[in-house]
Protein backbone atom coordinates (compact mmCIF):
# COMPACT_ATOMS: atom_id res chain seq x y z
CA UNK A 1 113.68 116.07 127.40
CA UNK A 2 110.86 115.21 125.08
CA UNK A 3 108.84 112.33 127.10
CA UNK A 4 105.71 111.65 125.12
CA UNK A 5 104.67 110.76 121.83
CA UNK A 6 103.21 113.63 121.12
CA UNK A 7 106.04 115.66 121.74
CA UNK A 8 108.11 113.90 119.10
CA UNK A 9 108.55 115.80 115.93
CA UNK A 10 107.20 112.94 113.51
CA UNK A 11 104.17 113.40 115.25
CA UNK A 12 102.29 115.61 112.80
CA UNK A 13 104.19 114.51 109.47
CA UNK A 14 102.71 114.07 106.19
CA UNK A 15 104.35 110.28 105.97
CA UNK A 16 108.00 109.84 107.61
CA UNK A 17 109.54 105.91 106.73
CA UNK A 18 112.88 106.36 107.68
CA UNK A 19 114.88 106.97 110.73
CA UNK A 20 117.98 107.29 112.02
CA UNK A 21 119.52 108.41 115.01
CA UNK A 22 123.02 110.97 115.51
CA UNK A 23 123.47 109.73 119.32
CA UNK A 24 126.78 111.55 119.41
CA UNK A 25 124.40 114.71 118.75
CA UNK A 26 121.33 113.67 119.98
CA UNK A 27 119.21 113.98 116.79
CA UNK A 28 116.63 112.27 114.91
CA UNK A 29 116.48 111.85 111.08
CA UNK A 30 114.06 110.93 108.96
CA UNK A 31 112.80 110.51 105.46
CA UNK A 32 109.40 111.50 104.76
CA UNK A 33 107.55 110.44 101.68
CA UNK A 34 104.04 112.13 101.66
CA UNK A 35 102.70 115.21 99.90
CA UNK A 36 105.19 118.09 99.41
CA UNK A 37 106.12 120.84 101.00
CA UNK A 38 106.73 118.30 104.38
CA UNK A 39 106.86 115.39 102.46
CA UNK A 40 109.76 114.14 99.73
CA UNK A 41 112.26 115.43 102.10
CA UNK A 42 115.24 114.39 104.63
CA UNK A 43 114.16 116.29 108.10
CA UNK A 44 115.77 116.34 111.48
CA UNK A 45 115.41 117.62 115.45
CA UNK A 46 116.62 117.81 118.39
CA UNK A 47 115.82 114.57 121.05
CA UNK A 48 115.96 116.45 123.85
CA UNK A 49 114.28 120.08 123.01
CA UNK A 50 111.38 120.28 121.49
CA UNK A 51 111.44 122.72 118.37
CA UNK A 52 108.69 124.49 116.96
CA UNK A 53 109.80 122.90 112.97
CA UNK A 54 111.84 120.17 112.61
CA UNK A 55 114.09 121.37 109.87
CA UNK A 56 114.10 120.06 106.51
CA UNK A 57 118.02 119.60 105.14
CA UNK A 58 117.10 117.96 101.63
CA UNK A 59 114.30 118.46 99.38
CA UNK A 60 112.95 117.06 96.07
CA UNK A 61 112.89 113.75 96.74
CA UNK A 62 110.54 111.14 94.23
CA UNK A 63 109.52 109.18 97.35
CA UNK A 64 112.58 109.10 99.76
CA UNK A 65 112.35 106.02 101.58
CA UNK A 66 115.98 105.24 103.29
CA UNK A 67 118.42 106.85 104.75
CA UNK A 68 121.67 106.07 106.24
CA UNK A 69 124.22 107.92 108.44
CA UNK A 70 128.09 108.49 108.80
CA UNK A 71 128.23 110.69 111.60
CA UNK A 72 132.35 110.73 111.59
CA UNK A 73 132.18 111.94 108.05
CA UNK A 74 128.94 113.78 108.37
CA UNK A 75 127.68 112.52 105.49
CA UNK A 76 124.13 111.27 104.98
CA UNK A 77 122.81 108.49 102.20
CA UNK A 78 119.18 108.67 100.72
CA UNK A 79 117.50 106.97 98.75
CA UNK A 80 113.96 107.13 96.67
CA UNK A 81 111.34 104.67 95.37
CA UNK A 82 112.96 106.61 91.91
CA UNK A 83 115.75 104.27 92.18
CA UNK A 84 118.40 107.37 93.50
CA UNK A 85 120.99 107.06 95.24
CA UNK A 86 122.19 110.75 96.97
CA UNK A 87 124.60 111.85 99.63
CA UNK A 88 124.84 115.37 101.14
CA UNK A 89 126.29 116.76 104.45
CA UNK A 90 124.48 116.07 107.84
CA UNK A 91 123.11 119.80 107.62
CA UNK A 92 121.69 119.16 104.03
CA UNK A 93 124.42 120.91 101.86
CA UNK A 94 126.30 119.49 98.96
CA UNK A 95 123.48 117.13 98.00
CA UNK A 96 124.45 115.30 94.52
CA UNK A 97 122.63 112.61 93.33
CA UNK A 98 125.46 109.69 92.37
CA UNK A 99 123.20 106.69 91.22
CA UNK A 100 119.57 107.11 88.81
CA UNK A 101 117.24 104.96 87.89
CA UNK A 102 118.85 101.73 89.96
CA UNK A 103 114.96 100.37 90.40
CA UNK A 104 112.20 100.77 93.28
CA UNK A 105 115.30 101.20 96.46
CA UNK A 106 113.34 100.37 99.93
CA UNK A 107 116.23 101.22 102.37
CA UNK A 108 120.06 101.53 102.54
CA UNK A 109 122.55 101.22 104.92
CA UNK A 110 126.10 102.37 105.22
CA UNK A 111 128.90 100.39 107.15
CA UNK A 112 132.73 101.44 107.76
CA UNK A 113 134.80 98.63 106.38
């Protein structure tokens, strides 16, 4: 079990912003915004082992800054300070970018209605 901070895998990041946590599965997502090849990505890691990458699922952001989780329909929403709008799979595949150019997006959030 990872017990302090510097265990966590933000830690060392170029700029993570986002987070969001897969309790079911115990792991930690993030968006991270700073200078490629770390940053303009969608990363996650195990809570409860500490790994020696955290693994980056999507790639090619223009600033991701949100990100939201359905963990039923592992499915993942992103979005960028390029005004996109994406969705992909919890491991990263099947990423398609549905909305362009919708403004500066800060954030997003998904809710089962």
């Amino acid at each position: 079990m990872l017990t302090k901070a510097d265990d966590y895998p933000v830690h060392q990041l170029p700029e993570p912003i986002d987070l969001e946590l897969d309790h079911k599965n115990r792991i930690l997502y993030w968006t991270d915004r700073g200078d490629p090849p770390r940053g303009n990505t969608v990363n996650r890691a195990s809570i409860d082992n500490k790994p020696v990458e955290p693994e980056i699922v999507v790639t090619h952001l223009m600033e991701g800054i949100g990100i939201a989780l359905d963990i039923p329909n592992d499915r993942m929403f992103v979005t960028d300070f390029a005004g996109s709008v994406y969705s992909a799979r919890l491991d990263g595949s099947g990423e398609r970018n549905f909305l362009y150019a919708q403004g500066n997006l800060t954030g997003i959030a998904y809710a089962e209605i």
